[in-house]
Each structure stands twice: as structure tokens, then as C-alpha cells.
C-alpha atoms as a PDB file:
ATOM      1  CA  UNK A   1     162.264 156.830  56.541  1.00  0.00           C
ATOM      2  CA  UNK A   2     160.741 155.335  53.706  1.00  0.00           C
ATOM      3  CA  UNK A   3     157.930 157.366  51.640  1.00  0.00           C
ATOM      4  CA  UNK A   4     155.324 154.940  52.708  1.00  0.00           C
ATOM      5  CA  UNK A   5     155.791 155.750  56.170  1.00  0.00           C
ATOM      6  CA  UNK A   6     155.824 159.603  55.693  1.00  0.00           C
ATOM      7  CA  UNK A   7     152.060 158.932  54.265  1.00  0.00           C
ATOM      8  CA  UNK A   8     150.513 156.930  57.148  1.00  0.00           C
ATOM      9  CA  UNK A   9     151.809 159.511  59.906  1.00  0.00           C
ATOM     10  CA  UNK A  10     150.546 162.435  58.557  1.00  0.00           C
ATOM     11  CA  UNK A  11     147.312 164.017  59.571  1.00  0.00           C
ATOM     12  CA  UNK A  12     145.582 164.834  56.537  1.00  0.00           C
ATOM     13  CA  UNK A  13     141.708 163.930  56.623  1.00  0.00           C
ATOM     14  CA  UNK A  14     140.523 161.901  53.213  1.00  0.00           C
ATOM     15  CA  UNK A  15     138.097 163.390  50.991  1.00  0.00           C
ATOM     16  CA  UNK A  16     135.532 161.509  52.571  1.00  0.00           C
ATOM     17  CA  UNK A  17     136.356 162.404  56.009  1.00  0.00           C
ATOM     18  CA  UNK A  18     136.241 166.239  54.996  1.00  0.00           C
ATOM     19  CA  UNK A  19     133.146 166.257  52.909  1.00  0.00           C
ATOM     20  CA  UNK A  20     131.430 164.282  56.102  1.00  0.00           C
ATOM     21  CA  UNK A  21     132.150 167.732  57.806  1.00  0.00           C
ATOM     22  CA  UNK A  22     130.849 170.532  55.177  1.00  0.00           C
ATOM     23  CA  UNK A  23     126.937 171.464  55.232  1.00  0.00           C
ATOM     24  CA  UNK A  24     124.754 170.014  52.546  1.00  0.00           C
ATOM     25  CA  UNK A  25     125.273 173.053  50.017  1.00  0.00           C
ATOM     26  CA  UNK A  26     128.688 172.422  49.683  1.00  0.00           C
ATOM     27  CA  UNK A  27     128.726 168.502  49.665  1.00  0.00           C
ATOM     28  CA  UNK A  28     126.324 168.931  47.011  1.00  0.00           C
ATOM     29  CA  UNK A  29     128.521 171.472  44.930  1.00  0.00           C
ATOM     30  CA  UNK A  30     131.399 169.605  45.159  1.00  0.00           C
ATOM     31  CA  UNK A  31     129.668 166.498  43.271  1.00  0.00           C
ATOM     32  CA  UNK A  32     128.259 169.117  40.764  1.00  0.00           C
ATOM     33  CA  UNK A  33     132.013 170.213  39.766  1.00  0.00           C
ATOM     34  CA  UNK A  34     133.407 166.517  40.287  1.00  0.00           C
ATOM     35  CA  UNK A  35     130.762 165.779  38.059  1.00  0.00           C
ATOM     36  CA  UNK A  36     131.486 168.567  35.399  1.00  0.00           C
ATOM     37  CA  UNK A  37     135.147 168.058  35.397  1.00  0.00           C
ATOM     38  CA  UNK A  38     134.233 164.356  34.520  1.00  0.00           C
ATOM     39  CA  UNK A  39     131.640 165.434  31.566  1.00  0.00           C
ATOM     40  CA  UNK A  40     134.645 167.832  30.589  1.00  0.00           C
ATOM     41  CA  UNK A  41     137.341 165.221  29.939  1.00  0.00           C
ATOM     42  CA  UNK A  42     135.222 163.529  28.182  1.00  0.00           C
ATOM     43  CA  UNK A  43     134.425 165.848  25.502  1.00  0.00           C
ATOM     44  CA  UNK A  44     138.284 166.696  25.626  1.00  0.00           C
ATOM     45  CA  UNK A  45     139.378 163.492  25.039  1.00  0.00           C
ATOM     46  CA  UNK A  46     136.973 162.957  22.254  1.00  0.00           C
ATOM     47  CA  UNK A  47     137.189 166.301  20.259  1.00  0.00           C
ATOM     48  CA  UNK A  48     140.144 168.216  21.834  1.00  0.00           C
ATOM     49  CA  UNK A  49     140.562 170.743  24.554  1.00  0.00           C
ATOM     50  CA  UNK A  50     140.705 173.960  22.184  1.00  0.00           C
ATOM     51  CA  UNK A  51     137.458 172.345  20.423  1.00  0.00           C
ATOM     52  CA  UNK A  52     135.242 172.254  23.142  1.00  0.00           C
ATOM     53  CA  UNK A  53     133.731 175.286  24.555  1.00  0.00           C
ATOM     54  CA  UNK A  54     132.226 175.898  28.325  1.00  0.00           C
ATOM     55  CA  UNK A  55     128.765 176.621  26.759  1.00  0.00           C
ATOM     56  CA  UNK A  56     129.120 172.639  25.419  1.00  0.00           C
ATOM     57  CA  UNK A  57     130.397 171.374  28.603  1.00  0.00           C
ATOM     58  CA  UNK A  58     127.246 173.005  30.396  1.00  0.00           C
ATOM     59  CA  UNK A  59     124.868 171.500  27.963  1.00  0.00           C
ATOM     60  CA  UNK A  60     126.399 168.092  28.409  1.00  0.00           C
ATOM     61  CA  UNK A  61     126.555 168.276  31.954  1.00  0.00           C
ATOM     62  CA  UNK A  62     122.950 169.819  32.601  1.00  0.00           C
ATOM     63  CA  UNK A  63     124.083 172.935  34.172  1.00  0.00           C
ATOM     64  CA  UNK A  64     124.842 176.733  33.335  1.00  0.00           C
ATOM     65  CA  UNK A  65     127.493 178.203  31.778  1.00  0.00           C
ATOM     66  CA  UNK A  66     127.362 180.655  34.251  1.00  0.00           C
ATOM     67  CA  UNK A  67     127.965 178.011  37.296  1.00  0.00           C
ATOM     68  CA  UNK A  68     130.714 176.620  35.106  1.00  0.00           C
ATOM     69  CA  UNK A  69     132.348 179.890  35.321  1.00  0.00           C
ATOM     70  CA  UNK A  70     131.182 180.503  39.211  1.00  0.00           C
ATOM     71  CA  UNK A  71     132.489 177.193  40.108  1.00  0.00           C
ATOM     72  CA  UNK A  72     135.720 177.273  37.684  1.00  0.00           C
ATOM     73  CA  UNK A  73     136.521 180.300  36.691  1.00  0.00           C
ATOM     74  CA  UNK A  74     137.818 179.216  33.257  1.00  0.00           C
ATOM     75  CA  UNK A  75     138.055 176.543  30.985  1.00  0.00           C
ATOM     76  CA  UNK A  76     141.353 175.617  31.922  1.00  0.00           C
ATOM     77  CA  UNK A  77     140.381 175.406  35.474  1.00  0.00           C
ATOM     78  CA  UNK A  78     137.977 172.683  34.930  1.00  0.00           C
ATOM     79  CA  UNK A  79     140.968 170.249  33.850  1.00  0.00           C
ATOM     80  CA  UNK A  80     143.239 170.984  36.848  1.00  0.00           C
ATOM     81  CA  UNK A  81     140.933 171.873  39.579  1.00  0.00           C
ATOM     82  CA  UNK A  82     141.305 169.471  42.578  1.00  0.00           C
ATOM     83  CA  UNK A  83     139.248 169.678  45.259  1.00  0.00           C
ATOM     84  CA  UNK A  84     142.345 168.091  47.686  1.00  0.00           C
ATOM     85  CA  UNK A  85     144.165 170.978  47.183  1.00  0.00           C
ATOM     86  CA  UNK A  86     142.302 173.410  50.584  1.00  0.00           C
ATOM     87  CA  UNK A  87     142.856 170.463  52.657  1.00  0.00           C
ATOM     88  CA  UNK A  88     146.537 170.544  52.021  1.00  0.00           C
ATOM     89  CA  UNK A  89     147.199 173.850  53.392  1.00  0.00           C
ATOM     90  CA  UNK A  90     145.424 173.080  56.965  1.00  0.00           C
ATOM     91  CA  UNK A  91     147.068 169.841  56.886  1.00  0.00           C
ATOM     92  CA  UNK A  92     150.836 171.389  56.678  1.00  0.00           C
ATOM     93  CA  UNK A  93     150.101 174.219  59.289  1.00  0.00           C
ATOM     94  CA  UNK A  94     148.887 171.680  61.981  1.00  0.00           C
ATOM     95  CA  UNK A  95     152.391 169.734  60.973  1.00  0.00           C
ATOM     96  CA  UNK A  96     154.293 172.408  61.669  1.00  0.00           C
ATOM     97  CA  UNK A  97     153.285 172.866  65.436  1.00  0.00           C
ATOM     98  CA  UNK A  98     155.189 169.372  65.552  1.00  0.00           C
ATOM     99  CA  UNK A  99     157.436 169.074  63.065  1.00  0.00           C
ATOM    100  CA  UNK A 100     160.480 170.821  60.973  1.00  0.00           C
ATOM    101  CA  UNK A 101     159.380 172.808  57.710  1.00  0.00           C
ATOM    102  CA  UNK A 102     160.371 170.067  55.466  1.00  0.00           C
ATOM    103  CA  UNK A 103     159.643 167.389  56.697  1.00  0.00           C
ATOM    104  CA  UNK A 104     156.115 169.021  57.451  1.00  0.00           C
ATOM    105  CA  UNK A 105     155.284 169.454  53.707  1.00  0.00           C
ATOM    106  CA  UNK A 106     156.927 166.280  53.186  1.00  0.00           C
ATOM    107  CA  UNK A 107     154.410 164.072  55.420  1.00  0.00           C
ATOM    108  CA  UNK A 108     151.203 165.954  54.023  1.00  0.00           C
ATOM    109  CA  UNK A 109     151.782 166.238  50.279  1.00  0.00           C
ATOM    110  CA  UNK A 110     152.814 162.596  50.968  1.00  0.00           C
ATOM    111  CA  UNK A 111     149.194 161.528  52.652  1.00  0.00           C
ATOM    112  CA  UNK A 112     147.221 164.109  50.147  1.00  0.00           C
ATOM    113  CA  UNK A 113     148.617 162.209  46.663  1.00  0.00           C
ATOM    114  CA  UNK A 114     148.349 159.041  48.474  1.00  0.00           C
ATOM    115  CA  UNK A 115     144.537 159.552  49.607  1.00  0.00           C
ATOM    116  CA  UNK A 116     143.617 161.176  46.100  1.00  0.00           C
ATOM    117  CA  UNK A 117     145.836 158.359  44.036  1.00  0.00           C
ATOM    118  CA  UNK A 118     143.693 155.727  45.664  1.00  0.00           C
ATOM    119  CA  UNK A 119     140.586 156.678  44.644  1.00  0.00           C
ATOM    120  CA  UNK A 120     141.522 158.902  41.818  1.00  0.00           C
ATOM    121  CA  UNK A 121     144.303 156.794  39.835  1.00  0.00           C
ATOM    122  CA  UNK A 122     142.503 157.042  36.338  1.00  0.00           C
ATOM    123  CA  UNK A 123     140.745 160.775  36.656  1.00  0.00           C
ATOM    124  CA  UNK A 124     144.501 161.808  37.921  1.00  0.00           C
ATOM    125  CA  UNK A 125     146.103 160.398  34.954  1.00  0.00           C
ATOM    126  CA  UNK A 126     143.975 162.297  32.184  1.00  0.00           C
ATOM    127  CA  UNK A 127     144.222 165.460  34.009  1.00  0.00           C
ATOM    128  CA  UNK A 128     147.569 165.542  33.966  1.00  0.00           C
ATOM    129  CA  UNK A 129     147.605 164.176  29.747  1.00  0.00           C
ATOM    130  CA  UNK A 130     145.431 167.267  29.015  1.00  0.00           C
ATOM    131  CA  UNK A 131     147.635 169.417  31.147  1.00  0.00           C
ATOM    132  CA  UNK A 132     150.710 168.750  29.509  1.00  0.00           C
ATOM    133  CA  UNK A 133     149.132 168.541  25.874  1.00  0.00           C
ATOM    134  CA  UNK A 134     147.699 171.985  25.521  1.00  0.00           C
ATOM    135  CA  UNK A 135     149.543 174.674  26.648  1.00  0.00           C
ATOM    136  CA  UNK A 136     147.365 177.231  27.526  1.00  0.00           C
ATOM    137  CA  UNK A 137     146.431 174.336  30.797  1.00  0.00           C
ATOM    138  CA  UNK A 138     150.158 173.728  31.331  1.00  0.00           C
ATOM    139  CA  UNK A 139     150.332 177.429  31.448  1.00  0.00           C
ATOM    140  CA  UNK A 140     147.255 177.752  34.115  1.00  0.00           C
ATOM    141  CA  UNK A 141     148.973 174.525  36.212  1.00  0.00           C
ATOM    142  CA  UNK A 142     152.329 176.321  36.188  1.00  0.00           C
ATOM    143  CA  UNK A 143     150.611 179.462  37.882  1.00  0.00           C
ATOM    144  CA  UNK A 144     148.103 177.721  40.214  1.00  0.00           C
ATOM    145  CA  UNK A 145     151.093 175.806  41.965  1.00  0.00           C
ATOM    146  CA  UNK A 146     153.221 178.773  42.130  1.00  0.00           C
ATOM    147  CA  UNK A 147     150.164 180.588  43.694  1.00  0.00           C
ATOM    148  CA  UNK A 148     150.250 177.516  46.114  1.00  0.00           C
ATOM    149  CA  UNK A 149     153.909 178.488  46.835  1.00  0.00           C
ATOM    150  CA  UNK A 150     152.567 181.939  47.824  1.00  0.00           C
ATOM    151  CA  UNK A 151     150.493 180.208  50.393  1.00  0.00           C
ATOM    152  CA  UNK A 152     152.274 177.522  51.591  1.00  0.00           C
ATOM    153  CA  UNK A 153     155.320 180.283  52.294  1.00  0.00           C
ATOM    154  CA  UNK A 154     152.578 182.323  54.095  1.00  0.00           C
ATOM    155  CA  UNK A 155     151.947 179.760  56.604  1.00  0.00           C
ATOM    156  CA  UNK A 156     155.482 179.162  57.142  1.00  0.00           C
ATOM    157  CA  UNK A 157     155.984 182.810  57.737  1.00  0.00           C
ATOM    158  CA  UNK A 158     153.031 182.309  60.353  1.00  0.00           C
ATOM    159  CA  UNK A 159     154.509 179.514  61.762  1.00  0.00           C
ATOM    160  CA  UNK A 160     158.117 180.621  61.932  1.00  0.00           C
ATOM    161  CA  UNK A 161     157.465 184.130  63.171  1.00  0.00           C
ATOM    162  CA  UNK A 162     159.324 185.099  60.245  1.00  0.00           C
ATOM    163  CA  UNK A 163     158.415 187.664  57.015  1.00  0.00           C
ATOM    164  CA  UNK A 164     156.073 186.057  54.422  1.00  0.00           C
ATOM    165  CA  UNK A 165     159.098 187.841  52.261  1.00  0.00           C
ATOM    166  CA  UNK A 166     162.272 186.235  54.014  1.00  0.00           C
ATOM    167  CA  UNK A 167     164.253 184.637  51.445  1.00  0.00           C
ATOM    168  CA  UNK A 168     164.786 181.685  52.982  1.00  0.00           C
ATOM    169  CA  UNK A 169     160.714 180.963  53.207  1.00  0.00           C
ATOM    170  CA  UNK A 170     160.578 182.348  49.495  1.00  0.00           C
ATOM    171  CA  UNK A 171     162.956 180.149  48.304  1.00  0.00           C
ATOM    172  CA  UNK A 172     162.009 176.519  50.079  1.00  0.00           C
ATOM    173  CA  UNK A 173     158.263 177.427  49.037  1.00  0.00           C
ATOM    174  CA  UNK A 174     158.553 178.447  45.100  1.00  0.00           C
ATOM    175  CA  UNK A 175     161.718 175.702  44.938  1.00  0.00           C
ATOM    176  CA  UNK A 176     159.204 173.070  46.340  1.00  0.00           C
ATOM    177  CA  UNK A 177     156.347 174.613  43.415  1.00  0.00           C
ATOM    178  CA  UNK A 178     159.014 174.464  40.468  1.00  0.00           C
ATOM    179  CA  UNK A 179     160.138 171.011  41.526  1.00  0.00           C
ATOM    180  CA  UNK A 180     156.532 169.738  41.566  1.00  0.00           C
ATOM    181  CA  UNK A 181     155.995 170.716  38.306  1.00  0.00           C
ATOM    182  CA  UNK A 182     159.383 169.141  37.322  1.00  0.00           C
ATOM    183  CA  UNK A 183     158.471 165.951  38.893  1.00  0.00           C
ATOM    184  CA  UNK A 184     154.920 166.057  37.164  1.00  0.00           C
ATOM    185  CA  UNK A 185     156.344 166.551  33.764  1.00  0.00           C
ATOM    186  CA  UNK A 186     159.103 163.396  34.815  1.00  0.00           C
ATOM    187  CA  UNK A 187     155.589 161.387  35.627  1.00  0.00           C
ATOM    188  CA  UNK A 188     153.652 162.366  32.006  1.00  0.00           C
ATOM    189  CA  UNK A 189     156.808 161.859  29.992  1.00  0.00           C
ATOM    190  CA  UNK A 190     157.073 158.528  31.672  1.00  0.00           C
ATOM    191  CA  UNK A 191     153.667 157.404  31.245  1.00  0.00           C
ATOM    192  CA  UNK A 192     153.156 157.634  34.435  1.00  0.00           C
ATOM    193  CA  UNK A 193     155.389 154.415  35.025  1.00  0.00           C
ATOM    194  CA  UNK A 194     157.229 156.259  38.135  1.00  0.00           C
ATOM    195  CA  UNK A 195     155.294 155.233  41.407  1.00  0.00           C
ATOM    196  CA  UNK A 196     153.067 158.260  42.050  1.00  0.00           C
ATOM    197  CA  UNK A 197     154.911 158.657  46.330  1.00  0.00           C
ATOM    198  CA  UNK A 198     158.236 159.071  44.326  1.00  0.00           C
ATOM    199  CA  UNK A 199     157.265 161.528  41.888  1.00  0.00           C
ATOM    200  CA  UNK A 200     156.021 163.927  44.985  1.00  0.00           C
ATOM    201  CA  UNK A 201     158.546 163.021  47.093  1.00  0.00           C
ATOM    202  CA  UNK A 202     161.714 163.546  44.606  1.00  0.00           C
ATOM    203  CA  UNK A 203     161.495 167.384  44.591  1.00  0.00           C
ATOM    204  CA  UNK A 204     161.670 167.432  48.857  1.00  0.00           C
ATOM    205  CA  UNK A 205     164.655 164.897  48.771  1.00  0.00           C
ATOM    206  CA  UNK A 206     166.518 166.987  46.257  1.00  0.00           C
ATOM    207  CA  UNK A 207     165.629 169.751  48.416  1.00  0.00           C
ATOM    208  CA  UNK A 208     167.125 167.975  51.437  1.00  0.00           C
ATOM    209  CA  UNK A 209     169.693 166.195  49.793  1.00  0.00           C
ATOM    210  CA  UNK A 210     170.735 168.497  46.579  1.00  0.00           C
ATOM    211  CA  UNK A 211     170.904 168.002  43.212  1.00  0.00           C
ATOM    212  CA  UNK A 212     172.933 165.884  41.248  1.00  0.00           C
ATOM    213  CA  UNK A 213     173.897 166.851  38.064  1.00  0.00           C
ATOM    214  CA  UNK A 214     177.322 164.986  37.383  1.00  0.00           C
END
């Protein structure tokens, strides 16, 4: 089955779909980070990530430094925060009432980079150029996406009627996380030449499939 097709079956809402749903508050705080994070790159771009400081990125983007820490939590946080990311984890649990473990996370991480790629191609891009260029947000990446793993292997423990701690779960989830950040660093190193459905698709098929290294 080709990667294409793995997107358009899945079930995962788009952004606009989802923020249809949420009340008014949240709609509205949703802009005010989208917003931020854009204001942020900005100044990043221009003057560096370590040069810029949150009390700067409030002033340019009208709000507190307080919300900016609220919102964010740190600095770092600003440049990888994705607001796809809660959608992701309803999306593979209602996959798994119908389909196998793999391919569950296969079809939604699938639909979720496609959905956020097409509107998100550019913002995407320099995210992932500030990631990789400073390493104290490489660091803060490498941990969110292994806390992701935590999750993800708690709703296949859920699922499966198995421990959160069974090896087998533990395993699949944090391989999946390390291979996502493999395939990431593949995509920056690249210049982002590799078609964005391979890069997320690579570490499941090696999964599946197994590594070659001969």
C-alpha cells in the first residue's frame, strides 16, 4: 500500500475541523500561540535563538511574558510546539479498535504530517532549521517525542490489555520515537529534499521490514 493511500484512510480530523469543535477561549488561544511562535522565528532567524529572550518575544508579539511561559513553558517550547500533536493521540486509539498496532500509527502519523505539511510547508521547515541548529531545542525535541513514546505506548497498553511496561509495547513505542527523530535529522540534513510522507513513514517500514545495514 502506497504512503499516499495510508494518509487518505485514516481518521484524523484537520486543524480546521478540530478548532471548529473547541469553545471560543481556546480557538482564540490557539491563534495567540500560532501567532507568538510566528513573531518568535522571526526574531530567531534574524538575531539567533540564544540572542533573543522571552521578555523580547512578548514585547514583539503584544503579550506577557508570563502567557509566554503559561502557554509554552520555555523558550525552547515556542520553536517546537505543534498544536497537531493532541490530535494524534485520539486519532491512533480510535485506529486501533480497527486496525493492527502498526499499521494504526502508520495511517495517523501519515494523515497528521500530511494535513499539517499542506498548510504548514514553510513554518514546518524553519522549525525544524532552528531545532537542529541550537542544541539546547534539539535537546527539548529529543525529549518531547520520547515523552510522546510514553503516551503513545500507554494507549497501546489500553488497547491491548497489556502492561503500559511490557517490553514489547516499550520497545515498538520508544523505537518508533528514536526513528522519528532519525528520519527528521535525514529530512534537515537533506534540505528537506526527501518527500515529507517518506521521511515519517521510513522509521514504521524499517520497523516492519528491518534494517539494512549491509
Amino acid at each position: 500500500m502506497s504512503s499516499e493511500s495510508h494518509y487518505r484512510t485514516a481518521t484524523v480530523e484537520t486543524m480546521d475541523d478540530l478548532m471548529a469543535r473547541l469553545p471560543l477561549r481556546e480557538r482564540k488561544r490557539l491563534a495567540a500561540m500560532r501567532r507568538i511562535q510566528s513573531v518568535a522565528l522571526d526574531l530567531f532567524e534574524e538575531r539567533g535563538f540564544e540572542a533573543i529572550t522571552v521578555d523580547e518575544i512578548a514585547d514583539a508579539a503584544e503579550v506577557s511574558s508570563s502567557s509566554i511561559y503559561r502557554w509554552f513553558g520555555t523558550k525552547e517550547q515556542i520553536v517546537i510546539w505543534d498544536e497537531y500533536d493532541p490530535t494524534a493521540l485520539v486519532a491512533i486509539e480510535a485506529e486501533l479498535a480497527t486496525a493492527p498496532p502498526l499499521e494504526a500509527v502508520r495511517k495517523v502519523v501519515q494523515a497528521t504530517v500530511m494535513a499539517a505539511f499542506a498548510s504548514d510547508r514553510e513554518r514546518i521547515e524553519r522549525r525544524m532549521r532552528i531545532a537542529f541548529e541550537n542544541p539546547s531545542v534539539e535537546a527539548a525535541s529529543t525529549l518531547q517525542t520520547y515523552q510522546m513514546a510514553s503516551l503513545i505506548a500507554q494507549v497501546l497498553a489500553d488497547r491491548l490489555g497489556r502492561a503500559v511496561g511490557d517490553l514489547h509495547i516499550q520497545v515498538f513505542s520508544h523505537a518508533f520515537a528514536g526513528g522519528i527523530i532519525g528520519a527528521l535529522r535525514h529530512w534537515y540534513d537533506t534540505g528537506f529534499a526527501t518527500p515529507i510522507s517518506e521521511v515519517f513513514d521510513a522509521p514504521l517500514t524499517l520497523l516492519d521490514q528491518g534494517i539494512d545495514l549491509d
